[in-house]
Protein backbone atom coordinates (compact mmCIF):
# COMPACT_ATOMS: atom_id res chain seq x y z
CA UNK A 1 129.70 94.36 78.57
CA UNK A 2 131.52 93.12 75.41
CA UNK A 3 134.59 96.21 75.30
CA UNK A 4 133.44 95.68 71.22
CA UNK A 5 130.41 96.49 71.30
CA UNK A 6 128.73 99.68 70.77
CA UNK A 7 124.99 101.21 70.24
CA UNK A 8 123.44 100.79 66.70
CA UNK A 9 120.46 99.86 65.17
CA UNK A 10 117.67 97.94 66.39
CA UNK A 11 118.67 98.09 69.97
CA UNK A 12 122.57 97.16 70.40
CA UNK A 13 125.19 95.75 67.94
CA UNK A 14 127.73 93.74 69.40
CA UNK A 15 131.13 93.56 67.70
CA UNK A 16 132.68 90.44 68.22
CA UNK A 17 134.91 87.88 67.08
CA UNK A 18 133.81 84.94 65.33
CA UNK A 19 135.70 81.77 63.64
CA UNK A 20 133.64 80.14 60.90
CA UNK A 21 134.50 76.07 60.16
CA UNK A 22 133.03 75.16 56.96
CA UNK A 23 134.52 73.43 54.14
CA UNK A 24 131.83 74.17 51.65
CA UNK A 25 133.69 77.32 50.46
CA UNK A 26 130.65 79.26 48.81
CA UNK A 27 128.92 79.22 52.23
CA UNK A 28 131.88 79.63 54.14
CA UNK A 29 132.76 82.77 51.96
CA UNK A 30 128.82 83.63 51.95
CA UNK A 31 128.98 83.90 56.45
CA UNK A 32 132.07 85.62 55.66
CA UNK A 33 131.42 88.17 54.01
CA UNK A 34 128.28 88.43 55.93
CA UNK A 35 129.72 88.88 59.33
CA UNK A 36 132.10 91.10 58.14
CA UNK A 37 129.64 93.54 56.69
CA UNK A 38 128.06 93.33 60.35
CA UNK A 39 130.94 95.00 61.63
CA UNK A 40 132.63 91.62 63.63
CA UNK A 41 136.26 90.54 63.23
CA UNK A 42 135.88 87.21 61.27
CA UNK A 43 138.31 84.39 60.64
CA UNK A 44 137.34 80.80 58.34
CA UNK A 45 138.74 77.73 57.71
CA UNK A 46 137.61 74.51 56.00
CA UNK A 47 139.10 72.05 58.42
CA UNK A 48 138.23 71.12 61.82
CA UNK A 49 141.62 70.53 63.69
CA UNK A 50 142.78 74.08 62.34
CA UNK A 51 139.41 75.31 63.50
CA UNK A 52 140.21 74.30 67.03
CA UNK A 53 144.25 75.24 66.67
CA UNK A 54 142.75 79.08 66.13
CA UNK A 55 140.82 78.79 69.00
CA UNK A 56 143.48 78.09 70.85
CA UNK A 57 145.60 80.57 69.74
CA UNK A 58 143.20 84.03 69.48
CA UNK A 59 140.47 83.54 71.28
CA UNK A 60 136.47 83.98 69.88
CA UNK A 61 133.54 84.96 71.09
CA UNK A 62 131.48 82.84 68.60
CA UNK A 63 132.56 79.64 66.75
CA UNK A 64 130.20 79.16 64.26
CA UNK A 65 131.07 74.97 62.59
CA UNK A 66 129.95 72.31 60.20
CA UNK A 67 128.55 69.20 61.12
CA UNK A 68 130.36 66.82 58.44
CA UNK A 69 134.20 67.92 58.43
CA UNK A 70 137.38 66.55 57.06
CA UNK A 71 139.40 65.90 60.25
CA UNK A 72 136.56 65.94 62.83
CA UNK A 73 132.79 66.55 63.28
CA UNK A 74 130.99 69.52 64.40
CA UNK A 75 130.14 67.81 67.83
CA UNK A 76 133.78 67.11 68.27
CA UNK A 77 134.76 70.48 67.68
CA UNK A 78 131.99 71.95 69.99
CA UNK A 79 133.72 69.52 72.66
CA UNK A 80 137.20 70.66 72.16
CA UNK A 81 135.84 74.66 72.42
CA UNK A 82 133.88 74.17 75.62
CA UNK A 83 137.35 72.47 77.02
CA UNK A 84 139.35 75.68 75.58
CA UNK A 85 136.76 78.19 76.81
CA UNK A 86 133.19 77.26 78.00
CA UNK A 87 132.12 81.21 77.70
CA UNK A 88 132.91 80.94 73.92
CA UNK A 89 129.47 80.16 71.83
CA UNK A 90 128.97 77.48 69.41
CA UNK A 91 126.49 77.33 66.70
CA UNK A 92 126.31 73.69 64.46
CA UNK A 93 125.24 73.89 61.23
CA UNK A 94 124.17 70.61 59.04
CA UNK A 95 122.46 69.68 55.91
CA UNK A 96 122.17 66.14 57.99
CA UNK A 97 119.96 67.63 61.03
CA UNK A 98 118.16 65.26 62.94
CA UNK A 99 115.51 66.09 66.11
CA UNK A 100 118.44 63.49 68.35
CA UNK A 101 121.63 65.84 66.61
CA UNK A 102 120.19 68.66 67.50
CA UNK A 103 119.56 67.51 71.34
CA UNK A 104 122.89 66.49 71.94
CA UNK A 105 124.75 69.45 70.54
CA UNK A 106 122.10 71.48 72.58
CA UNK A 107 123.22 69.11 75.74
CA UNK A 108 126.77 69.41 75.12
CA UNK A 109 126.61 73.36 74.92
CA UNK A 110 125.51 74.56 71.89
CA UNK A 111 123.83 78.03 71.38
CA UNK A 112 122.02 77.07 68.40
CA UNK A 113 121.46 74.09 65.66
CA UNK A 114 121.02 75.48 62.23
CA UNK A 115 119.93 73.57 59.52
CA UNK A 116 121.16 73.71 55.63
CA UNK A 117 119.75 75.24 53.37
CA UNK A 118 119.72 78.79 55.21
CA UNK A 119 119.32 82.26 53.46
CA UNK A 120 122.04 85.10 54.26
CA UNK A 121 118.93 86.83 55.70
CA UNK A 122 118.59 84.11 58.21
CA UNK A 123 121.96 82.74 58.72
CA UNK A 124 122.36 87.47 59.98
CA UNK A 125 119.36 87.44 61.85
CA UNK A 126 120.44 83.98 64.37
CA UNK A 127 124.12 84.91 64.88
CA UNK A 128 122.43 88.24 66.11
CA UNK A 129 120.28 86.49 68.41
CA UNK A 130 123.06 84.79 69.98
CA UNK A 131 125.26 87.13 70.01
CA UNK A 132 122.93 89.23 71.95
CA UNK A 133 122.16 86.66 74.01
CA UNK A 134 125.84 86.38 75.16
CA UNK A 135 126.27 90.16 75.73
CA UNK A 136 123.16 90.19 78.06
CA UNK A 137 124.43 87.07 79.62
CA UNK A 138 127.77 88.53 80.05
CA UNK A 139 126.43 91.93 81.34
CA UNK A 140 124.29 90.12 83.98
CA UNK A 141 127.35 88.28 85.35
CA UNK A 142 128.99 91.27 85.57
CA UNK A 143 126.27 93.35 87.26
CA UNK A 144 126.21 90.32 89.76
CA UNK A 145 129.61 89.47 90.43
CA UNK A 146 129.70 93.85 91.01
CA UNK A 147 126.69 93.52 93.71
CA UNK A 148 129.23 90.90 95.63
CA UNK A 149 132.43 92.78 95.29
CA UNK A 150 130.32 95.48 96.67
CA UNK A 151 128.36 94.13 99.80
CA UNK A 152 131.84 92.10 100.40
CA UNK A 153 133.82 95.52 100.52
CA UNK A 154 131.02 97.44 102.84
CA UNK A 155 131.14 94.37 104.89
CA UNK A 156 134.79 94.79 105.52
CA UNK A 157 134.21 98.29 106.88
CA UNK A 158 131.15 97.96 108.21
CA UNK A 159 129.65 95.19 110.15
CA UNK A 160 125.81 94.65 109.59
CA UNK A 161 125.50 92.16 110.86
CA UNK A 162 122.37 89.29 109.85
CA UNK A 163 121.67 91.67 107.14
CA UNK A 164 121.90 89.54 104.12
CA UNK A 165 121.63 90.39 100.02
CA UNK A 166 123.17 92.05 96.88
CA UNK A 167 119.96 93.19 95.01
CA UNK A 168 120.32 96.50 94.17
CA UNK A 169 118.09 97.65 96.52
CA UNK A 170 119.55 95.84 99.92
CA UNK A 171 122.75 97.37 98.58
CA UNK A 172 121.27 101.03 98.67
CA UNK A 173 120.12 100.16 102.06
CA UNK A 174 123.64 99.05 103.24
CA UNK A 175 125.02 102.17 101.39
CA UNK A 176 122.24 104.64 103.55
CA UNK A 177 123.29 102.97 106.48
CA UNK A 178 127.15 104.33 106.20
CA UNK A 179 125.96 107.56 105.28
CA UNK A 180 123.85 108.13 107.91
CA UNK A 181 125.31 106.15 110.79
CA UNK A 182 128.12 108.69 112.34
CA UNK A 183 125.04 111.43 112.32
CA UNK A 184 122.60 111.68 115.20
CA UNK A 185 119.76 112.73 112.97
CA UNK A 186 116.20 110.60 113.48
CA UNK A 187 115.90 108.08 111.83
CA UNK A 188 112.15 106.15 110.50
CA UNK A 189 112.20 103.14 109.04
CA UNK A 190 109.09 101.66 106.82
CA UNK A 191 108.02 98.56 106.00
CA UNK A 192 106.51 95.65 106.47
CA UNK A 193 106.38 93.20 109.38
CA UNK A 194 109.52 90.32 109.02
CA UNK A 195 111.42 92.62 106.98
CA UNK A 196 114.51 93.38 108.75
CA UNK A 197 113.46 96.38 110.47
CA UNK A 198 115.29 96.07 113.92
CA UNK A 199 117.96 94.69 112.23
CA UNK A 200 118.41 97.91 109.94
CA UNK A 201 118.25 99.87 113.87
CA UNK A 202 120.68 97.77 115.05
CA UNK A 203 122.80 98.27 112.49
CA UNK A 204 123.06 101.85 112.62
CA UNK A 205 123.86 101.90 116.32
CA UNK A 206 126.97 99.72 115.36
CA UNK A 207 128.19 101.62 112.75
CA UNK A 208 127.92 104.84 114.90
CA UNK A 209 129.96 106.49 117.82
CA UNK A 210 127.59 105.47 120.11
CA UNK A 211 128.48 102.03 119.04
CA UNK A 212 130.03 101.29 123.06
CA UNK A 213 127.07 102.13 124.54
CA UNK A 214 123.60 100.91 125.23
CA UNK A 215 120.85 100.24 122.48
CA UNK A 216 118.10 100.13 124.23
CA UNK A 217 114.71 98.86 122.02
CA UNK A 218 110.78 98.82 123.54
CA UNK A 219 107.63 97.21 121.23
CA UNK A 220 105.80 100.23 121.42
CA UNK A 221 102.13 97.61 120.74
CA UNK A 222 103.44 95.39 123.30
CA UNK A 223 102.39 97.72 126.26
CA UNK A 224 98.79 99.13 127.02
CA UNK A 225 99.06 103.07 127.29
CA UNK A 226 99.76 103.13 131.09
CA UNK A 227 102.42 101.03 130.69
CA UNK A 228 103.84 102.08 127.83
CA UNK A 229 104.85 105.89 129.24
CA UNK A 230 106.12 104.54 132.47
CA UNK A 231 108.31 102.31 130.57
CA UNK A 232 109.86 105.14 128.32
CA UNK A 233 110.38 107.97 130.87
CA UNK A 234 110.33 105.62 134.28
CA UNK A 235 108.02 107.00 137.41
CA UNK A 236 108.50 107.72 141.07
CA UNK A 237 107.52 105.76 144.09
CA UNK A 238 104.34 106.38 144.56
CA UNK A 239 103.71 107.53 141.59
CA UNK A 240 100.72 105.04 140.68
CA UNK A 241 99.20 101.93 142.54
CA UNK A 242 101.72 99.47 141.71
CA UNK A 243 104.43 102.00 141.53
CA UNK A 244 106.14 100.03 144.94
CA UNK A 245 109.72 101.57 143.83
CA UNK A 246 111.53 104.07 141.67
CA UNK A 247 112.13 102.65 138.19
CA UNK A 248 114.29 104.33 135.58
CA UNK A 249 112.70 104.63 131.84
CA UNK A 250 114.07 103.13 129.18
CA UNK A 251 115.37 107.00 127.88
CA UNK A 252 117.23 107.00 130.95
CA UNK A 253 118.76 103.64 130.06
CA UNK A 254 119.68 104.81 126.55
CA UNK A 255 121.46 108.06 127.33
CA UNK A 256 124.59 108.43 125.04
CA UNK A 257 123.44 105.68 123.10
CA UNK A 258 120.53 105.19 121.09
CA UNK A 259 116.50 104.02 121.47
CA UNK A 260 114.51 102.04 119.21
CA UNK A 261 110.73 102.32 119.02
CA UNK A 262 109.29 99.81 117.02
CA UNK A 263 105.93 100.16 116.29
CA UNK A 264 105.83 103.79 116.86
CA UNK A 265 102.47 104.58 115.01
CA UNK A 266 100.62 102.47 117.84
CA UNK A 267 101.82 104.86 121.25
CA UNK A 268 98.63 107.29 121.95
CA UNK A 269 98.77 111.03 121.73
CA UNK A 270 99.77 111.70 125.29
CA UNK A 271 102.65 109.32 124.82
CA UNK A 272 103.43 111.14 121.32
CA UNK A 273 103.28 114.45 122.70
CA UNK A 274 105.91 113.51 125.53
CA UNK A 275 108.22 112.10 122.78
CA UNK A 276 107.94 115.15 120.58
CA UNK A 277 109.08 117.29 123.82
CA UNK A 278 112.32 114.20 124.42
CA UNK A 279 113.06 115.14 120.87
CA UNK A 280 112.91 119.02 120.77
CA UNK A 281 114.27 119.85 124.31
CA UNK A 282 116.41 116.44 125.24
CA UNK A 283 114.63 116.51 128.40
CA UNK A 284 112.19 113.78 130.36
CA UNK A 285 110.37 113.72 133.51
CA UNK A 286 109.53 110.74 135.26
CA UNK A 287 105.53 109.79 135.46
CA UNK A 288 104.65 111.15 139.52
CA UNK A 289 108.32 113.31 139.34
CA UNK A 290 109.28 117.02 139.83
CA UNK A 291 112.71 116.63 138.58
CA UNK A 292 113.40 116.98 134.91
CA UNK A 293 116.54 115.34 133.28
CA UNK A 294 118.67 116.30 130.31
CA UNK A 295 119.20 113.06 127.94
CA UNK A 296 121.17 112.49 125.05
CA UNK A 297 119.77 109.70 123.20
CA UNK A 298 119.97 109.29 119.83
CA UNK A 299 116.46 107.91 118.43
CA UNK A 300 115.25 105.27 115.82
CA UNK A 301 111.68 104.20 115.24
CA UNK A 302 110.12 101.70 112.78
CA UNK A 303 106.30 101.27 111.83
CA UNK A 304 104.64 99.01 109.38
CA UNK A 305 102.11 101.18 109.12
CA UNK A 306 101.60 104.35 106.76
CA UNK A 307 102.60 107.61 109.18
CA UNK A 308 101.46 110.32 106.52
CA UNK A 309 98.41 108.68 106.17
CA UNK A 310 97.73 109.01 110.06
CA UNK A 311 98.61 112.61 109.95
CA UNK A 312 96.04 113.65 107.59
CA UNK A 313 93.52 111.02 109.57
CA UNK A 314 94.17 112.80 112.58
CA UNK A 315 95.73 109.94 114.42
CA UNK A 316 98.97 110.87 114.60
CA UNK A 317 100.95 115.00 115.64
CA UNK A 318 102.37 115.86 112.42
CA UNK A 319 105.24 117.99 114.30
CA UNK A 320 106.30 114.77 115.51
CA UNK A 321 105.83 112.89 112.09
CA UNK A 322 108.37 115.23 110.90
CA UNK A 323 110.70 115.16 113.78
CA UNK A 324 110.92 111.59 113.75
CA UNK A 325 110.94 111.22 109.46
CA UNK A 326 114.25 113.34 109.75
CA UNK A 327 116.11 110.34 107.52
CA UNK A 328 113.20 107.54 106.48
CA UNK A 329 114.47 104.47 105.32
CA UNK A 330 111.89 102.08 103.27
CA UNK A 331 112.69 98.16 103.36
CA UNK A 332 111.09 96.27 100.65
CA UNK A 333 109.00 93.20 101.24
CA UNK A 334 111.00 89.86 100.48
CA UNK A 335 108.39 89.14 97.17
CA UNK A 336 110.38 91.95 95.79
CA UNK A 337 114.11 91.07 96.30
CA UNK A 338 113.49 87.38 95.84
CA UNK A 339 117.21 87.13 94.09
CA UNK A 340 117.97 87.20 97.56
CA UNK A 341 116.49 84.05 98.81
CA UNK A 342 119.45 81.40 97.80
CA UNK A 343 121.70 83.67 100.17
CA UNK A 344 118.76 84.28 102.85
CA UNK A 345 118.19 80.34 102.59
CA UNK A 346 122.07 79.42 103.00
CA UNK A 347 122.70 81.89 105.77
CA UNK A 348 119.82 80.67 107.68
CA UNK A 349 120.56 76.57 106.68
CA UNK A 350 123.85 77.29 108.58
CA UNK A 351 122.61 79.36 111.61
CA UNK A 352 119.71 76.88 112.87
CA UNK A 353 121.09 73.89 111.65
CA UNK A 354 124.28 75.00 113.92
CA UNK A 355 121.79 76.22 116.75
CA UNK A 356 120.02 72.54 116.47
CA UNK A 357 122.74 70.61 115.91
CA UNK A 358 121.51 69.19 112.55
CA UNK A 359 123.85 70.70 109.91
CA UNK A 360 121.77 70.15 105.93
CA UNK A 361 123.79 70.87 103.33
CA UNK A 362 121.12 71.90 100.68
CA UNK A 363 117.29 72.69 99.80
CA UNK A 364 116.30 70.68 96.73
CA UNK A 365 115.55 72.39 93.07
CA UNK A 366 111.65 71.78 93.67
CA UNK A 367 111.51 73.57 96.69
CA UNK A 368 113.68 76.46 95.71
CA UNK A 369 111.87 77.22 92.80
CA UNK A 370 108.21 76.61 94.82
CA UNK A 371 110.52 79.95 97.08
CA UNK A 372 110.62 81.87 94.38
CA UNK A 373 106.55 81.68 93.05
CA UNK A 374 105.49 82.16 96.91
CA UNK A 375 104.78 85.71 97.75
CA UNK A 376 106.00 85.92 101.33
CA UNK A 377 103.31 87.89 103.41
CA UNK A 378 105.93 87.19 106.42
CA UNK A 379 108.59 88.20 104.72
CA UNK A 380 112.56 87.39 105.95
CA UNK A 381 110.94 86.28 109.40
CA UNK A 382 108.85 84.26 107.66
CA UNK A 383 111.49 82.49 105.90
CA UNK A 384 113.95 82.23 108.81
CA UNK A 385 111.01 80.01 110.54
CA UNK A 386 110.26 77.52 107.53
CA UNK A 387 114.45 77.14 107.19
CA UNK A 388 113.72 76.26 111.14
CA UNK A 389 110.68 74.04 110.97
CA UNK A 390 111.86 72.43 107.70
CA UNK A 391 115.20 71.74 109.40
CA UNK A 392 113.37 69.50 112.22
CA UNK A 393 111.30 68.13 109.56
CA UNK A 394 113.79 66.91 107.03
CA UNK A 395 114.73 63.46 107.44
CA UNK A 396 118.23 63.50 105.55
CA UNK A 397 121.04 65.98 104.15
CA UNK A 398 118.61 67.82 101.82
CA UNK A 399 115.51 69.84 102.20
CA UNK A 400 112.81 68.55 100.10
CA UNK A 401 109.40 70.76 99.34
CA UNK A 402 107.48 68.15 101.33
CA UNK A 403 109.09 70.06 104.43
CA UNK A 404 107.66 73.12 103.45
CA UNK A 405 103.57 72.54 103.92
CA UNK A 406 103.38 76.54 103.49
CA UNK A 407 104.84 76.28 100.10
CA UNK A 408 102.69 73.02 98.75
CA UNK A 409 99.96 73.54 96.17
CA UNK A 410 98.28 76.63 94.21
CA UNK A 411 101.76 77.70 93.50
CA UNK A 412 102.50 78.01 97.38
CA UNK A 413 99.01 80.14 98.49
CA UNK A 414 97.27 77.42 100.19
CA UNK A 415 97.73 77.16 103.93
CA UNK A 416 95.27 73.74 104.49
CA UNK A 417 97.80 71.14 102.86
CA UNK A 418 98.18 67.58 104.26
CA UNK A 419 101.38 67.22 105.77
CA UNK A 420 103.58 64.46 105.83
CA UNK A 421 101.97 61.04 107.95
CA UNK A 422 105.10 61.27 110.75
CA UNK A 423 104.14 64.75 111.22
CA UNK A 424 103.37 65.57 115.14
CA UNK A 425 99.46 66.95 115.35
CA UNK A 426 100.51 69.82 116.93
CA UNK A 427 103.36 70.76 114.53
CA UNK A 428 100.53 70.43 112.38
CA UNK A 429 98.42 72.74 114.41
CA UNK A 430 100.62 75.06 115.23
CA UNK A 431 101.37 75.92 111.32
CA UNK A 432 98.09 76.44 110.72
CA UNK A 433 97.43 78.67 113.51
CA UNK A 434 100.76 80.55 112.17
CA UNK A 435 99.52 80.93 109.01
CA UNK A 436 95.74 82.00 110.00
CA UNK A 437 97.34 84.53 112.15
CA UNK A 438 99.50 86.03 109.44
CA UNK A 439 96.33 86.03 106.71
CA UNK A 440 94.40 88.06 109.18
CA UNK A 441 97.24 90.40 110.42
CA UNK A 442 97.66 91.50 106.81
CA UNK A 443 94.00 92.06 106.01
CA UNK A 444 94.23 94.28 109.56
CA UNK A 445 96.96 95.94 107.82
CA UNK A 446 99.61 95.45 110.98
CA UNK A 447 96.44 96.69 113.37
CA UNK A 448 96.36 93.95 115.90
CA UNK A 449 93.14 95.09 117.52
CA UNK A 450 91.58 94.16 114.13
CA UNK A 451 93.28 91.66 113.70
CA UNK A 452 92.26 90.08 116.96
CA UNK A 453 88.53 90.69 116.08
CA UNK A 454 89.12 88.91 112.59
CA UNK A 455 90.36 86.06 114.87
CA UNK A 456 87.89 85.99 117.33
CA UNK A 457 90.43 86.12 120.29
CA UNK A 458 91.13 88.99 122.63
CA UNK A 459 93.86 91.35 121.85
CA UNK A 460 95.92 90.23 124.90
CA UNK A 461 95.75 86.65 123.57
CA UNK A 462 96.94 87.44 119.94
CA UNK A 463 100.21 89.65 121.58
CA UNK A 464 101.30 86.30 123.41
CA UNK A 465 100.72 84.40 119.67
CA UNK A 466 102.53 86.47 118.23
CA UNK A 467 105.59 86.44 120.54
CA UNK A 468 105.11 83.12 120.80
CA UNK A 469 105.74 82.70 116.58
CA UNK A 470 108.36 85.84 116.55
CA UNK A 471 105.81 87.93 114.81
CA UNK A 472 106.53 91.32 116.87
């Protein structure tokens, strides 16, 4: 913020300096004196060119300037400012104001147009307003240009990887992350499906000093029960019909690295009661073996659904809630860090136009802002596949909404728009499908049983849709 300014009343008072160019020298004298007894460091003169020769020489944060001067107009001097300094403010006042004056000196950079006659008690109360204006405006680029210097200097430490933002809160994340990387501690992270969540996992392997050896990650929904506990602690020949050979679990791949289970508030309470003994003793045993083996695996699970709430239901141990909920880590949906779309958008424009060959240099203005009113129920996945399918889509350099059907009409909410007449049928299809898919795994609330039922399709069928659309 302004180094002038300090607290006072009505909110803040900003102390700043101001040049006044008026030759009427009762009004000039008038703001003078006015601005003064506000507490800014004023400076007047009657004529133009000396106006702008000041300017030049100190420096203001306000220029406040006839229309009708000796040497040159107001416009003229709000041209020659914006040259010198285009952070400096301009205000134009006239007793000639015109609707098309006004327009143009608002155009050419003007903060205000004031028209003659003004009181002293309105002439204070509009150099306030902008003058406030410029210390938020200034404050905001600061915050911003801080959020960059700060993800730019953790990225030079740390590398995290496809992780992209500088909202305050993707920030936190980043800054959670290198505290609790080095550490072995559990970790749980929250949130919804698409936001990063395997990302965030793989991230904190990186950082760690386990960072040389295997991450290991299993879809913990992805495997019926049976399947799912051979698959984490491995089984014996033998051990089962189609057991045909010894196969090591995927704990047994991980040791001295780490695991991820995503999806962890799906595995059944066998499967939970086996992970809260990996956990307390560092020990598995095959399914069908007599042997038990000593692992050191360092373990990270994810689950967009609420864990506390399937304590108290019942549904889920709580001594293994709180083993695994050692260090949670929440990721928040995309609808509420949508400052970081533009840099989402860009760093996927350059990743799958490389992958496809087909660089595009921009989205246009329509379809970023139609980004900004939709509400994401995908979230960053979501996005990474309409930067994809818009990509094929677009005919030339630039994006245009008409590539995004998702984002067309009722301010981006309705999935049934008509798509463009070159569009392949089952392009066409297949968005729909997406999008039906999506609508009813939300109402499920991330359940894809329920989900399936909403659907109509068996739960089997929905798992291979939503590989298929990069949904688990």
């Amino acid at each position: 913020m302004n180094p002038r300014s300090k607290r006072g009343y009505e909110g803040i008072r900003y102390m700043s300096k101001v040049l006044i160019i008026e030759d009427d020298k009762t009004m000039r004298e008038g703001m003078h004196y006015c601005l003064l007894k506000e507490g800014h460091e004023v400076d007047s003169t009657e004529d133009g060119k000396e106006g702008v020769s000041l300017i030049k020489q100190k420096g203001f944060d306000l220029v406040i300037t006839d229309y009708r001067l000796k040497s040159m107009n107001g416009i003229e001097v709000l041209e020659e400012v914006k040259k010198i300094n285009p952070e400096t403010d301009v205000v134009l006042i006239t007793a000639y104001g015109t609707m098309e004056l006004a327009v143009e000196a608002m155009n050419k950079g003007a903060s205000d147009c004031v028209s003659k006659p003004l009181s002293l008690d309105e002439f204070r109360s509009r150099m306030k307003m902008v003058l406030q204006n410029r210390a938020v405006r200034l404050e905001n680029r600061r915050l911003g240009e801080e959020n960059i210097y700060l993800r730019t200097q953790i990225a030079r430490q740390f590398n995290f990887g496809e992780m992209i933002g500088q909202s305050k809160t993707i920030l936190s994340i980043f800054k959670q992350i290198q505290k609790i990387a080095p550490t072995d501690s559990s970790v749980l992270i929250t949130g919804e499906s698409g936001t990063g969540k395997e990302l965030v996992a793989h991230s904190i392997h990186n950082l760690s000093p386990r960072r040389d050896k295997p991450f290991i990650k299993v879809n913990c929904s992805a495997l019926a029960e049976s399947l799912l506990e051979s698959e984490l602690f491995g089984h014996e020949k033998g051990a089962f019909t189609s057991a045909i050979r010894q196969k090591r679990g995927k704990f047994e791949l991980a040791d001295q690295g780490s695991i991820f289970l995503d999806e962890i508030g799906n595995i059944s309470e066998d499967v939970q009661a086996k992970l809260l003994r990996v956990l307390q003793e560092k020990e598995i045993d095959r399914v069908g073996g007599e042997r038990t083996q000593k692992i050191d695996v360092r373990i990270i699970t994810a689950t967009n659904r609420n864990l506390f709430e399937l304590v108290q239901r019942g549904a889920f141990r709580e001594d293994l809630y709180y083993r695994l909920n050692v260090i949670p880590i929440d990721l928040p949906p995309l609808r509420h860090r949508k400052d970081d779309i533009p840099l989402l958008v860009n760093h996927f424009l350059k990743k799958k136009g490389a992958e496809m060959k087909k660089p595009i240099s921009r989205i246009s203005d329509q379809a970023s802002e139609a980004m900004q009113r939709y509400n994401w129920p995908g979230n960053i996945r979501e996005l990474e596949n309409l930067i994809e399918r818009a990509i094929v889509l677009c005919d030339g350099d630039e994006i245009l909404l008409q590539d995004f059907p998702v984002l067309l009409g009722n301010g981006g909410q309705n999935i049934l728009n008509v798509p463009k007449e070159d569009t392949p049928l089952t392009m066409v299809m297949e968005d729909l499908e997406l999008q039906l898919i999506k609508r009813a795994m939300e109402k499920a609330g991330g359940v894809k049983t329920k989900a399936a039922k909403i659907l109509g399709m068996k739960t089997s069928a929905l798992y291979y849709k939503l590989e298929k659309y990069n949904l688990i």
